[in-house]
PDB file of N, CA and C in Angstrom:
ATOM      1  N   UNK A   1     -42.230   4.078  79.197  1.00  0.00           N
ATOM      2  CA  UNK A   1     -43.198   3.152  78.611  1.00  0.00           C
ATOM      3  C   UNK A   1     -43.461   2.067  79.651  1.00  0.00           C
ATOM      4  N   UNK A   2     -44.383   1.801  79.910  1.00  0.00           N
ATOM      5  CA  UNK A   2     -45.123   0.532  80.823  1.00  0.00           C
ATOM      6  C   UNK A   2     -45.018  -0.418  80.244  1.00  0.00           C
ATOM      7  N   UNK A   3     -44.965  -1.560  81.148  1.00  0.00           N
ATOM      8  CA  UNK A   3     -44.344  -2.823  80.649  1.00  0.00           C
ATOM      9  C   UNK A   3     -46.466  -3.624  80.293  1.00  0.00           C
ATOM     10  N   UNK A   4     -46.393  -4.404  79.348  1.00  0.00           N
ATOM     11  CA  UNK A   4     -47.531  -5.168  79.110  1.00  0.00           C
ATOM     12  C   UNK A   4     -47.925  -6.192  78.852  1.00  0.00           C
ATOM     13  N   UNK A   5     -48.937  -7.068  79.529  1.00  0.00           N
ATOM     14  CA  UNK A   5     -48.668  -8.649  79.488  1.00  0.00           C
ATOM     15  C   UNK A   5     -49.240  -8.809  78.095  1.00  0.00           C
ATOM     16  N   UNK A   6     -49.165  -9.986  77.451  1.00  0.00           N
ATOM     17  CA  UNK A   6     -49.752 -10.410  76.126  1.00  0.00           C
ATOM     18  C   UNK A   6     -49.324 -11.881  75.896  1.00  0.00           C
ATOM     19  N   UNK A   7     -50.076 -12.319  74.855  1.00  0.00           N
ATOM     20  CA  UNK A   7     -50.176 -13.734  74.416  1.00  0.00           C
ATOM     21  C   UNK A   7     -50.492 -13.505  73.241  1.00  0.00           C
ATOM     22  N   UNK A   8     -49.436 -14.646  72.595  1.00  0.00           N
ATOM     23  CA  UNK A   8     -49.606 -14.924  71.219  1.00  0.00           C
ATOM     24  C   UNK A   8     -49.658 -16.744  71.034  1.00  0.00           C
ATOM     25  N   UNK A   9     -51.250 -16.794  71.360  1.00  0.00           N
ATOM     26  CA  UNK A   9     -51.331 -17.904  71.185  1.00  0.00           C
ATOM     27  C   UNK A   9     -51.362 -18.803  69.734  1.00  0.00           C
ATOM     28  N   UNK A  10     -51.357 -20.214  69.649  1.00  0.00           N
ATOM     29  CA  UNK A  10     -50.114 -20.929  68.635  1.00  0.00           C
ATOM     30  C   UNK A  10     -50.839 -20.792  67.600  1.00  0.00           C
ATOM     31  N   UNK A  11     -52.383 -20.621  67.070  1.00  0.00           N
ATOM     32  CA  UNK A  11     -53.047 -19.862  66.000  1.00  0.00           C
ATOM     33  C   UNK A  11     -52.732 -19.131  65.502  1.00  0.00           C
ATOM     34  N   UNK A  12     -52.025 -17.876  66.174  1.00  0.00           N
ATOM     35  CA  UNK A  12     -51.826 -16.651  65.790  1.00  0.00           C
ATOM     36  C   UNK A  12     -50.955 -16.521  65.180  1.00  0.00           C
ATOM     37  N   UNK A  13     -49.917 -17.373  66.054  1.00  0.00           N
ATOM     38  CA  UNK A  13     -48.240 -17.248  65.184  1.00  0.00           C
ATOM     39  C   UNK A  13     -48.030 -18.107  63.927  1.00  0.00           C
ATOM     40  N   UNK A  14     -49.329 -19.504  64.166  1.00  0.00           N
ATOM     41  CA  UNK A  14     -48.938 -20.006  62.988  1.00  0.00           C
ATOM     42  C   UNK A  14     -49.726 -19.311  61.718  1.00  0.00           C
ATOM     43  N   UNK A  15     -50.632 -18.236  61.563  1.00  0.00           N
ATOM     44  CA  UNK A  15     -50.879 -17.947  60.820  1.00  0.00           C
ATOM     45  C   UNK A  15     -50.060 -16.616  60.474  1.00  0.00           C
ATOM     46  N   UNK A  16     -49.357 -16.079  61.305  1.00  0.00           N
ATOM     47  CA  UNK A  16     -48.315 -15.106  61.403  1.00  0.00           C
ATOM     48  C   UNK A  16     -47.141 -15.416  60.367  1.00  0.00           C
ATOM     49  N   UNK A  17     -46.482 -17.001  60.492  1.00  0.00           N
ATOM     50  CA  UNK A  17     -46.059 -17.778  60.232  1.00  0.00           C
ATOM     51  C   UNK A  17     -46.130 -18.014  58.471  1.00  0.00           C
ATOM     52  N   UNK A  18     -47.251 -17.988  58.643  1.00  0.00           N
ATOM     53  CA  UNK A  18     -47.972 -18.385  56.663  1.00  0.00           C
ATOM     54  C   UNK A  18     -47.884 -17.150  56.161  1.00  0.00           C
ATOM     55  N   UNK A  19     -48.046 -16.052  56.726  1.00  0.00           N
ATOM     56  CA  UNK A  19     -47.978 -14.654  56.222  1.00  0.00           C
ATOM     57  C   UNK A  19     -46.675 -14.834  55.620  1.00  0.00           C
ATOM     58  N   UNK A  20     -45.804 -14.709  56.409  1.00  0.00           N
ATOM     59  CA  UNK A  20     -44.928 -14.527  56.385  1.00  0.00           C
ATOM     60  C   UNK A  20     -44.253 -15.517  54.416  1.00  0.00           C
ATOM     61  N   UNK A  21     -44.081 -17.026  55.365  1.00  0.00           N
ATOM     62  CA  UNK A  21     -44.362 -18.092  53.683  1.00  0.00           C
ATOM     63  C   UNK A  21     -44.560 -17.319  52.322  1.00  0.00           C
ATOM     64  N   UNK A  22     -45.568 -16.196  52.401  1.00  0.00           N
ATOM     65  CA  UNK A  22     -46.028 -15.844  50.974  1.00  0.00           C
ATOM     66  C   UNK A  22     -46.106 -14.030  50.974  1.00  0.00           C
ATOM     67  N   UNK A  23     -45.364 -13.950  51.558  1.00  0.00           N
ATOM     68  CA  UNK A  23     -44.639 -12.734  51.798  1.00  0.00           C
ATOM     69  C   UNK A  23     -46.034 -11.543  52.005  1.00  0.00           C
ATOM     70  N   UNK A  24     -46.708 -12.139  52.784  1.00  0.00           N
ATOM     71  CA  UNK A  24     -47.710 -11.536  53.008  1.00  0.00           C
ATOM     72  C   UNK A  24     -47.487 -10.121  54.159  1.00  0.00           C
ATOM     73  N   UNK A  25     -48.851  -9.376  54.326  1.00  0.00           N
ATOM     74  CA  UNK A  25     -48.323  -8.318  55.587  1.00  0.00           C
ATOM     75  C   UNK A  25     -48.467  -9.016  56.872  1.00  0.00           C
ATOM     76  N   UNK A  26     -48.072  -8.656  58.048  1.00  0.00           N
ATOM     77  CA  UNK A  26     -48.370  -8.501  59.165  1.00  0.00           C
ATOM     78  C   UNK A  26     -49.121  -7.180  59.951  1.00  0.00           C
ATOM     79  N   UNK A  27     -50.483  -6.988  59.973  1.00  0.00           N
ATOM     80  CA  UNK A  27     -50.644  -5.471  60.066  1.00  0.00           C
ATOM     81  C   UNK A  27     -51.063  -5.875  61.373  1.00  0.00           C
ATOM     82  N   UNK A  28     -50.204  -4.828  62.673  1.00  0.00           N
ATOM     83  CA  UNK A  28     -50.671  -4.659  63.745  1.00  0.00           C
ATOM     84  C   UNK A  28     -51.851  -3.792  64.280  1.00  0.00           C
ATOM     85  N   UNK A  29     -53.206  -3.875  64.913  1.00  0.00           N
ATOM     86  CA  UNK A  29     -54.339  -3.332  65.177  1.00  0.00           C
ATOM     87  C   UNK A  29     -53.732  -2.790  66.162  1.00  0.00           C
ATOM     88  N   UNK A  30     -53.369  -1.607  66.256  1.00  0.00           N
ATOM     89  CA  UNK A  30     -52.744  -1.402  67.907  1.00  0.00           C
ATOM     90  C   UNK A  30     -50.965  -0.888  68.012  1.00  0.00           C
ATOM     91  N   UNK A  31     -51.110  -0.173  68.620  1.00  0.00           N
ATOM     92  CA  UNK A  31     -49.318  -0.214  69.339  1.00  0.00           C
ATOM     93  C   UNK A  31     -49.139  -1.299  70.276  1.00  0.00           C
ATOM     94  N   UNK A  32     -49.938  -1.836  71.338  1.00  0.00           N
ATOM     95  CA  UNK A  32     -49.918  -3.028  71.944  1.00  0.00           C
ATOM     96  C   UNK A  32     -49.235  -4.188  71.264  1.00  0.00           C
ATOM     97  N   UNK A  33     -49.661  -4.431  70.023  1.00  0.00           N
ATOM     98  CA  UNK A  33     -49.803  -5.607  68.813  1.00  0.00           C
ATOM     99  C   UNK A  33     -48.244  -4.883  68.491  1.00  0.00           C
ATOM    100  N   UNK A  34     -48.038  -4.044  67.858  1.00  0.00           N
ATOM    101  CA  UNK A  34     -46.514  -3.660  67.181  1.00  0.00           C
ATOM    102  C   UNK A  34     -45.419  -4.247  68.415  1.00  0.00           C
ATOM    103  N   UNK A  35     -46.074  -3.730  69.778  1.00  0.00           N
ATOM    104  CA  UNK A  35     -44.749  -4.228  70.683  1.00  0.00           C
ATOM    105  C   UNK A  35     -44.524  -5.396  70.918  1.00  0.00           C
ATOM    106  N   UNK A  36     -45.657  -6.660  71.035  1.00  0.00           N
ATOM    107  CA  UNK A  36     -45.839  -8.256  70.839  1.00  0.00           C
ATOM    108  C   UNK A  36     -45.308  -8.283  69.887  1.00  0.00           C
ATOM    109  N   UNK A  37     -45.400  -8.094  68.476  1.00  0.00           N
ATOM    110  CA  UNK A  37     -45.100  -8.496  67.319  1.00  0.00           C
ATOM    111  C   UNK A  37     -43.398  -8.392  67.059  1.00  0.00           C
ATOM    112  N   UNK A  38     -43.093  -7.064  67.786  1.00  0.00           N
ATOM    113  CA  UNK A  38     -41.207  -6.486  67.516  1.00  0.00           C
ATOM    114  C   UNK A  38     -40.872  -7.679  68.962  1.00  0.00           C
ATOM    115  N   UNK A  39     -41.319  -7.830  70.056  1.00  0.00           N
ATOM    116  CA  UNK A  39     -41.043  -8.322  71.222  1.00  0.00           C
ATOM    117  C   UNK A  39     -40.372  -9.968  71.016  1.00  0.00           C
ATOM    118  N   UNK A  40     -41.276 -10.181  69.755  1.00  0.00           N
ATOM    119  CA  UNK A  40     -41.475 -11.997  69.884  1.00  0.00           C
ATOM    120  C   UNK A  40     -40.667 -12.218  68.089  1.00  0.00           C
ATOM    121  N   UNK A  41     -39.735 -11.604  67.634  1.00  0.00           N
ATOM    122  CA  UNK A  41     -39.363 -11.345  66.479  1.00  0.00           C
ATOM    123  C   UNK A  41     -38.433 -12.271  66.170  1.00  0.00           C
ATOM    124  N   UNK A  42     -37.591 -12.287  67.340  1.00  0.00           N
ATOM    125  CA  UNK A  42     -36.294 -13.054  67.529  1.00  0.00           C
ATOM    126  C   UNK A  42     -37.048 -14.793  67.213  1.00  0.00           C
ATOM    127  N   UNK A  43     -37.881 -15.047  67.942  1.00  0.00           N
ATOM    128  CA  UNK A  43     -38.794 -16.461  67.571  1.00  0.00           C
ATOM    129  C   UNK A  43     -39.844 -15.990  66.579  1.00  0.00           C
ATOM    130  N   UNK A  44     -40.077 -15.702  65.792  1.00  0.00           N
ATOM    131  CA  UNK A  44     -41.721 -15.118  65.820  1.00  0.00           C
ATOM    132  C   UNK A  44     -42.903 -16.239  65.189  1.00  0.00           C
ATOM    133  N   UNK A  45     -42.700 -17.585  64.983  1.00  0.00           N
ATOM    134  CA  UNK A  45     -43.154 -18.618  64.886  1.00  0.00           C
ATOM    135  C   UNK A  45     -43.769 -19.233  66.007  1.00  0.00           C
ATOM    136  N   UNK A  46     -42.629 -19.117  67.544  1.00  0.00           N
ATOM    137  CA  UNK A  46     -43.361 -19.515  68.643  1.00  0.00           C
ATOM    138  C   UNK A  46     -44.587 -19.014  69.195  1.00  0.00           C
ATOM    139  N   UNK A  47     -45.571 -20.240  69.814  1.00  0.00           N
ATOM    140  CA  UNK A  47     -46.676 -19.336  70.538  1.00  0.00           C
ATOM    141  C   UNK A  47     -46.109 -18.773  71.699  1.00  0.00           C
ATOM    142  N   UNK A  48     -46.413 -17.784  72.448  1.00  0.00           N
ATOM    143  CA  UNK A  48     -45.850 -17.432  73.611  1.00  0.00           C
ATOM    144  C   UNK A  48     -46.530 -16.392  74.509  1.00  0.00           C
ATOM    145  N   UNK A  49     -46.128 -15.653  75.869  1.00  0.00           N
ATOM    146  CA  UNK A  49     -46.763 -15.013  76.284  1.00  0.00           C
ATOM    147  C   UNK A  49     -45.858 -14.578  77.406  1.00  0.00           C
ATOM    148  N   UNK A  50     -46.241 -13.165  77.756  1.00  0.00           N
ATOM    149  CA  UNK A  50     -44.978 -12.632  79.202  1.00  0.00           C
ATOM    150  C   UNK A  50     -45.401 -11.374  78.803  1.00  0.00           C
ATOM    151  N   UNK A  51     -44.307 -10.594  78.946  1.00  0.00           N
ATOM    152  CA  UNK A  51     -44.145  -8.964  79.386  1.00  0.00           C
ATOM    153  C   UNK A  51     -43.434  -8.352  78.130  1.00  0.00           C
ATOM    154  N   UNK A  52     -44.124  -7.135  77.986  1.00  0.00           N
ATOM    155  CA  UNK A  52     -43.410  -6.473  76.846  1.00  0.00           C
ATOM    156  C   UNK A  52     -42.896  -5.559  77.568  1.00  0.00           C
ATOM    157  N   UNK A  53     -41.929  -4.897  77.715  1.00  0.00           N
ATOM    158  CA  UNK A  53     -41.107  -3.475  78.191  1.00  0.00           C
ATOM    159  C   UNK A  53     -40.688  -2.589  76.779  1.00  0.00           C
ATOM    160  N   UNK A  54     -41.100  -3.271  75.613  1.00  0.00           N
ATOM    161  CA  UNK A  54     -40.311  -2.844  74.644  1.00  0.00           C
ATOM    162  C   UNK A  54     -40.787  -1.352  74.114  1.00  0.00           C
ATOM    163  N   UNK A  55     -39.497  -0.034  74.215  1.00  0.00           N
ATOM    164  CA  UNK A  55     -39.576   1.383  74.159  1.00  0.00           C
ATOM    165  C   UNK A  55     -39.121   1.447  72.425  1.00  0.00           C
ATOM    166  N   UNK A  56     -40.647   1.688  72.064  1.00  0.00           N
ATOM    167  CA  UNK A  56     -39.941   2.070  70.241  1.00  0.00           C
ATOM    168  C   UNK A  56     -39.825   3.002  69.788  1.00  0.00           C
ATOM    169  N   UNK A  57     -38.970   3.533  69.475  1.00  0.00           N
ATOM    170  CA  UNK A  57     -38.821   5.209  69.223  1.00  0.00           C
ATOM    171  C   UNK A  57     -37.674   5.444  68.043  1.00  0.00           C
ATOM    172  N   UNK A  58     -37.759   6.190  67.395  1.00  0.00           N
ATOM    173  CA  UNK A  58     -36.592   6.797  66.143  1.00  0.00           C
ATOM    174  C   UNK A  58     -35.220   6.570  66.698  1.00  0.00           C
ATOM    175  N   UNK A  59     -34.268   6.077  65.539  1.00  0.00           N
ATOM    176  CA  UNK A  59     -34.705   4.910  64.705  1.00  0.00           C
ATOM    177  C   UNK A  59     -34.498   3.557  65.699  1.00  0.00           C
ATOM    178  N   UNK A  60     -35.740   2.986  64.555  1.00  0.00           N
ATOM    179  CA  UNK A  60     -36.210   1.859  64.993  1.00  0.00           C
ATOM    180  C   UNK A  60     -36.222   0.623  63.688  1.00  0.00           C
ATOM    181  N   UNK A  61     -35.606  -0.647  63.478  1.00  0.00           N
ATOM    182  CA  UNK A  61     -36.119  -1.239  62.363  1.00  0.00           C
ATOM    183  C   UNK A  61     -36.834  -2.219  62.562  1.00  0.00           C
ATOM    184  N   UNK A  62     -38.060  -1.974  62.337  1.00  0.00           N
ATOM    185  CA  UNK A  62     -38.939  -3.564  62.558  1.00  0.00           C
ATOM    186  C   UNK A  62     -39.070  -4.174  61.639  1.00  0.00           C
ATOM    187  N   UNK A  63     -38.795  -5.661  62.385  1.00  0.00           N
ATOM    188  CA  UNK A  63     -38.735  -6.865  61.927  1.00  0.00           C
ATOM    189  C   UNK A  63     -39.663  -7.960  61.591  1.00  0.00           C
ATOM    190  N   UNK A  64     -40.940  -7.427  62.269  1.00  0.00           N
ATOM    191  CA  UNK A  64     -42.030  -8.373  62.013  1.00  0.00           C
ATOM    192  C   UNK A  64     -43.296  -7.489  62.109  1.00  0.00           C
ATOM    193  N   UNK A  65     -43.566  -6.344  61.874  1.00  0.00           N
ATOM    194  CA  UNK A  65     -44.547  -5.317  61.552  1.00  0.00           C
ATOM    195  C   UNK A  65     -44.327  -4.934  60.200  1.00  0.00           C
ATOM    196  N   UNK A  66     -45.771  -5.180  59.203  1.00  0.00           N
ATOM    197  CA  UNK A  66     -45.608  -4.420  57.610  1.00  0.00           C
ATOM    198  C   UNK A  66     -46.882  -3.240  57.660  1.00  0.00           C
ATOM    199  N   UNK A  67     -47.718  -2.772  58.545  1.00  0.00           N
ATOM    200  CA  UNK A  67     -48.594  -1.925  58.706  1.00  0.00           C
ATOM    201  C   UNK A  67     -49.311  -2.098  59.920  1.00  0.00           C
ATOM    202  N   UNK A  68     -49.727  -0.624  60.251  1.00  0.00           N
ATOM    203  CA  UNK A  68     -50.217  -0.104  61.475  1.00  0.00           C
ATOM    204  C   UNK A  68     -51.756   0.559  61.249  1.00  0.00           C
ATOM    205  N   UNK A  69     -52.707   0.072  62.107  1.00  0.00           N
ATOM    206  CA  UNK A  69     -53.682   0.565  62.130  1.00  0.00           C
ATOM    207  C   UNK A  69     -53.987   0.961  63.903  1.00  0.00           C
ATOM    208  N   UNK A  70     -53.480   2.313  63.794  1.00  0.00           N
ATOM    209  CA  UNK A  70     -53.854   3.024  65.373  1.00  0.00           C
ATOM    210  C   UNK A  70     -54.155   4.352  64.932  1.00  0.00           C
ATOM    211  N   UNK A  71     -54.645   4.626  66.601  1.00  0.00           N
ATOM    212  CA  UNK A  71     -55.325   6.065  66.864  1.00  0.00           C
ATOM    213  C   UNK A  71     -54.643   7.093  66.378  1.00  0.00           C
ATOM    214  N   UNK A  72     -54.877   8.016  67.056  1.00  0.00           N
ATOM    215  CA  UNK A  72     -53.862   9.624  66.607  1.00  0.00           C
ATOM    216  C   UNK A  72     -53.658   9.618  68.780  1.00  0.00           C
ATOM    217  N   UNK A  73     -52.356   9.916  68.626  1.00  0.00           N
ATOM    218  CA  UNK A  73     -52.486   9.710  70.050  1.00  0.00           C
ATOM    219  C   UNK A  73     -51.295  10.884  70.449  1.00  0.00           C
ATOM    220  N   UNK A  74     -51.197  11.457  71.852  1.00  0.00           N
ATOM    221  CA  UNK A  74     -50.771  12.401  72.044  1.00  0.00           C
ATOM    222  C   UNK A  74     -49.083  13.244  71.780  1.00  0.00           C
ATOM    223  N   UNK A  75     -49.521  14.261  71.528  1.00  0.00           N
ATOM    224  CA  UNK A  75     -48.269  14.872  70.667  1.00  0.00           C
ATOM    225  C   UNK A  75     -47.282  14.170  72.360  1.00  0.00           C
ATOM    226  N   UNK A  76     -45.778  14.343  72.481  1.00  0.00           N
ATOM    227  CA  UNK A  76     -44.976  14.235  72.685  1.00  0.00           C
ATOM    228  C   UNK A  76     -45.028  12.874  73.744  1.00  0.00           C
ATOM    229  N   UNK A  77     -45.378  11.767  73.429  1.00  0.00           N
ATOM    230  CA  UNK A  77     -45.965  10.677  73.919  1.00  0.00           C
ATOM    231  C   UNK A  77     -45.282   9.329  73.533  1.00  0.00           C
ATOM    232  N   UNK A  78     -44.873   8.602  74.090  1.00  0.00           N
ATOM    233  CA  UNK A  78     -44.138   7.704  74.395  1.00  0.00           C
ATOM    234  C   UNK A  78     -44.513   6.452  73.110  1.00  0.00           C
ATOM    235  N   UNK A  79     -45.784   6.821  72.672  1.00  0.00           N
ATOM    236  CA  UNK A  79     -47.051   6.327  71.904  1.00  0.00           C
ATOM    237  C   UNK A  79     -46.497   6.809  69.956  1.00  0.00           C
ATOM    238  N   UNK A  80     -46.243   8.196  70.319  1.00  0.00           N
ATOM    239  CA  UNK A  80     -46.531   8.987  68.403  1.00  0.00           C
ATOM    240  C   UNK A  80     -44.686   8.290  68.523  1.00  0.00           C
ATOM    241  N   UNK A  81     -44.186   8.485  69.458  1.00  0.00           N
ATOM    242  CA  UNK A  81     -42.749   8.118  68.863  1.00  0.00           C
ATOM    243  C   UNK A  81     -42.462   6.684  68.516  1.00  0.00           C
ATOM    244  N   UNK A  82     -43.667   5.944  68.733  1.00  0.00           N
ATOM    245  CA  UNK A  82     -43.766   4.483  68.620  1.00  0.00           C
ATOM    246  C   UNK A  82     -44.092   4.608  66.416  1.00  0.00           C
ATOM    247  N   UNK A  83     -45.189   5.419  66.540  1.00  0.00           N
ATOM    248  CA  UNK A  83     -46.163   5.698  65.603  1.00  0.00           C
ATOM    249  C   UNK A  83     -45.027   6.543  64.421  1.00  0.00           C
ATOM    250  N   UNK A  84     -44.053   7.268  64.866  1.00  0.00           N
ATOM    251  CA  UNK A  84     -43.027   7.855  63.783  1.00  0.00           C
ATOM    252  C   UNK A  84     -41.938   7.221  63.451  1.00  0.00           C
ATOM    253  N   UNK A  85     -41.566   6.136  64.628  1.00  0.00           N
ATOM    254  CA  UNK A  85     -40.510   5.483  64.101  1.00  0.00           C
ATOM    255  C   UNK A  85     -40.903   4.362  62.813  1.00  0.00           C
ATOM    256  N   UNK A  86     -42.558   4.253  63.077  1.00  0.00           N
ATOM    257  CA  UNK A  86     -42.759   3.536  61.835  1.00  0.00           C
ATOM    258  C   UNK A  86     -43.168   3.864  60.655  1.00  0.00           C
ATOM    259  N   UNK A  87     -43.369   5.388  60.899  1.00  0.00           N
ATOM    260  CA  UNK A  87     -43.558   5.815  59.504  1.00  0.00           C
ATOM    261  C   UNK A  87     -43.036   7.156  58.853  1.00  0.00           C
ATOM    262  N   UNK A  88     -42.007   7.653  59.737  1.00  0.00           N
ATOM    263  CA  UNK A  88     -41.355   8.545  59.747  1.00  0.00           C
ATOM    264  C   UNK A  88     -42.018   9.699  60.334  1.00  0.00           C
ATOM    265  N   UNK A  89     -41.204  10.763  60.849  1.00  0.00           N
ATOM    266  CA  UNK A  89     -41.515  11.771  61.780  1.00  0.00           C
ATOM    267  C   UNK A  89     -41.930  12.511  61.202  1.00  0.00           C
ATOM    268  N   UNK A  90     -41.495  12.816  59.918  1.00  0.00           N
ATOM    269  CA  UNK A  90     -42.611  14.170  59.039  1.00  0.00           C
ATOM    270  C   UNK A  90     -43.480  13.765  58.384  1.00  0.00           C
ATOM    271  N   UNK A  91     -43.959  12.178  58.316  1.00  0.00           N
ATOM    272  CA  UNK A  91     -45.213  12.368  57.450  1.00  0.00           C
ATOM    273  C   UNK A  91     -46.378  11.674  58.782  1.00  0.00           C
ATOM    274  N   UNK A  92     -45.566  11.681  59.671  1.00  0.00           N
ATOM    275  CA  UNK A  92     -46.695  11.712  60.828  1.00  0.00           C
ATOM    276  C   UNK A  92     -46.898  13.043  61.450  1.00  0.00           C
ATOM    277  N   UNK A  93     -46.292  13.998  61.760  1.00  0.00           N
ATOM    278  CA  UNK A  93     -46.517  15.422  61.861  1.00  0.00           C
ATOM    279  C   UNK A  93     -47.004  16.314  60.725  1.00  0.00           C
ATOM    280  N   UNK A  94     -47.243  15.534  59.211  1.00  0.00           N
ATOM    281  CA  UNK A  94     -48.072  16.278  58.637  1.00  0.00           C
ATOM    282  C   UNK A  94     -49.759  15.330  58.786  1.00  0.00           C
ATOM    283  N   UNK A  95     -49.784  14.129  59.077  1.00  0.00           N
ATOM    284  CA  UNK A  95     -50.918  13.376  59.288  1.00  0.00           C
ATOM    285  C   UNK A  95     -51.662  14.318  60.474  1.00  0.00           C
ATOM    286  N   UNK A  96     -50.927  14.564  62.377  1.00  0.00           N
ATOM    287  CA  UNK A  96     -51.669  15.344  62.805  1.00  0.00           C
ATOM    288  C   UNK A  96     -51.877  16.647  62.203  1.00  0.00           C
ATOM    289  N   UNK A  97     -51.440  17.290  61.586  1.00  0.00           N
ATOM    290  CA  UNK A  97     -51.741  18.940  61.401  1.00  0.00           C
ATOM    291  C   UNK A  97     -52.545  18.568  60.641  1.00  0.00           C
ATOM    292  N   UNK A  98     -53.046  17.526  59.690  1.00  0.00           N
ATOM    293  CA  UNK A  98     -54.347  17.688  58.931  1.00  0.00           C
ATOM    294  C   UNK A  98     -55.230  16.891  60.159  1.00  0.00           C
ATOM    295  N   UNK A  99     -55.166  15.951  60.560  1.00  0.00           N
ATOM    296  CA  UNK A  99     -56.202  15.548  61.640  1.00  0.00           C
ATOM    297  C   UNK A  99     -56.828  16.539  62.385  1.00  0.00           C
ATOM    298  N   UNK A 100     -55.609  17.766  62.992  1.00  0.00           N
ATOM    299  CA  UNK A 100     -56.457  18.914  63.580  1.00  0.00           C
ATOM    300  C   UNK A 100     -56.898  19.848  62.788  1.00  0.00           C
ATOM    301  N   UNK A 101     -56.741  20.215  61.892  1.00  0.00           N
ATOM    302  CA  UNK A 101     -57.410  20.836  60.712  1.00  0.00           C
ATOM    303  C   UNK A 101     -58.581  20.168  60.353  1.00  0.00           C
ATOM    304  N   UNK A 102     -59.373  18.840  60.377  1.00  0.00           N
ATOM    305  CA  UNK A 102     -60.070  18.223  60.100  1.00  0.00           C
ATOM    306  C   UNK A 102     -61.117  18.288  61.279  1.00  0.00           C
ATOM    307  N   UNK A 103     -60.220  18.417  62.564  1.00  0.00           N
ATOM    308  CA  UNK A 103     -60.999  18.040  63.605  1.00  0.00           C
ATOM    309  C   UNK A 103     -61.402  16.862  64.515  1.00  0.00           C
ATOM    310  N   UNK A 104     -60.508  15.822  63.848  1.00  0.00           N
ATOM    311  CA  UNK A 104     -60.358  14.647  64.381  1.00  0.00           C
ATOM    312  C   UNK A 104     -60.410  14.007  65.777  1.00  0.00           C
ATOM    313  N   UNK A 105     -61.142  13.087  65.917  1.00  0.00           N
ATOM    314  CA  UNK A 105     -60.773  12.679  67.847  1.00  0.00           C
ATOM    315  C   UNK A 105     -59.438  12.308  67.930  1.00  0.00           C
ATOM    316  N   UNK A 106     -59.140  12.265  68.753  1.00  0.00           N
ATOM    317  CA  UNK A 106     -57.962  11.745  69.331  1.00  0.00           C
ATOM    318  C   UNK A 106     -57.915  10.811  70.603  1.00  0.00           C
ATOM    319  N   UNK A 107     -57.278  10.232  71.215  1.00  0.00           N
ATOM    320  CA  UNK A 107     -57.597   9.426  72.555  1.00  0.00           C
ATOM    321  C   UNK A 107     -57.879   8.006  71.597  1.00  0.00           C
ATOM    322  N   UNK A 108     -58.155   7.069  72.496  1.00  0.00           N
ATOM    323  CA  UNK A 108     -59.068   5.584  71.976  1.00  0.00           C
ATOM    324  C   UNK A 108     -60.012   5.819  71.702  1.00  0.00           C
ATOM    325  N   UNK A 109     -60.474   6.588  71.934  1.00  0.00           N
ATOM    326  CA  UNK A 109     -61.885   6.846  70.824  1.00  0.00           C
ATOM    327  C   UNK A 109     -62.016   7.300  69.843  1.00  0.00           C
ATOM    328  N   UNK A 110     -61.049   7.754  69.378  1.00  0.00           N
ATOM    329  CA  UNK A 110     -61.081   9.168  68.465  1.00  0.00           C
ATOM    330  C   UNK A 110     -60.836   8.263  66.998  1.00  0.00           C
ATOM    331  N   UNK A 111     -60.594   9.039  66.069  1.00  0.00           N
ATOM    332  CA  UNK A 111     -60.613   8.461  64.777  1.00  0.00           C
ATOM    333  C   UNK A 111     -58.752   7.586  64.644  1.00  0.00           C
ATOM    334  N   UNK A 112     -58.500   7.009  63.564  1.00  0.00           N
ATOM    335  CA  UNK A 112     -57.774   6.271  63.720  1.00  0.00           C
ATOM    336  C   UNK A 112     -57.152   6.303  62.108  1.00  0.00           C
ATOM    337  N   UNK A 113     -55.562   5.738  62.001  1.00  0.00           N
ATOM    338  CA  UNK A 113     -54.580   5.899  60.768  1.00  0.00           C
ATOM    339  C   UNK A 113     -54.458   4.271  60.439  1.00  0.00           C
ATOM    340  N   UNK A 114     -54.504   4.230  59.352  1.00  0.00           N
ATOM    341  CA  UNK A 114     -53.785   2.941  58.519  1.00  0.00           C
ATOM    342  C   UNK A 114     -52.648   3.421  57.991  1.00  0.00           C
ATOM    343  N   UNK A 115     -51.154   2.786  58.323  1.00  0.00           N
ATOM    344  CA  UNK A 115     -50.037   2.920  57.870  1.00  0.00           C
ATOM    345  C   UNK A 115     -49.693   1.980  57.485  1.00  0.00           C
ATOM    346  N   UNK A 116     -49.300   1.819  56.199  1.00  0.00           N
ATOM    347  CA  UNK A 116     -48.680   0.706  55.489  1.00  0.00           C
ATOM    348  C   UNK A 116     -47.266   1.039  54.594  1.00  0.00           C
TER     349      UNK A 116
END
């Protein structure tokens, strides 16, 4: 996994912050966003910004992610094991076998999952 710069500037966290207050979700747009979000967990109130290195893969318990909205992204990929540790490995391997049954894009362009 490649390491990635990001910022969570003090808007973000403080509304991250209020989520949180009223036991609201945190839904990450992105695997980018899940690794900021698990990265900055330990504070997750602070604004901040640096390098993510963070490798998420089975098992995994996150701490400041309540739903995922990403792509369908490649079978044995550094990416779906990000994508199964959060929603388990067989109901994301039955999500692609209907995506390719459907015909679905795949890549950043391609069509995309809400996991909650």
């Amino acid at each position: 996994m490649h390491s990635e710069w990001f910022e969570l500037p003090e808007q973000t966290a403080a509304q991250l912050a209020e989520a949180r207050r009223h036991n609201g979700r945190a839904v990450a747009v992105g695997t980018t966003s899940v690794r900021v979000l698990e990265s900055v967990a330990k504070d997750p109130d602070a604004a901040t910004s640096g390098w993510t290195d963070l490798l998420i893969y089975p098992p995994y318990e996150f701490k400041n992610t309540n739903a995922l909205l990403t792509n369908f992204h490649l079978p044995e990929s550094t990416l779906i094991a990000l994508v199964a540790a959060f929603a388990g490995y067989e109901l994301i391997m039955d999500a692609y076998r209907a995506a390719v049954a459907e015909r679905y894009r795949f890549f950043s362009y391609g069509d995309a999952m809400l996991i909650v």
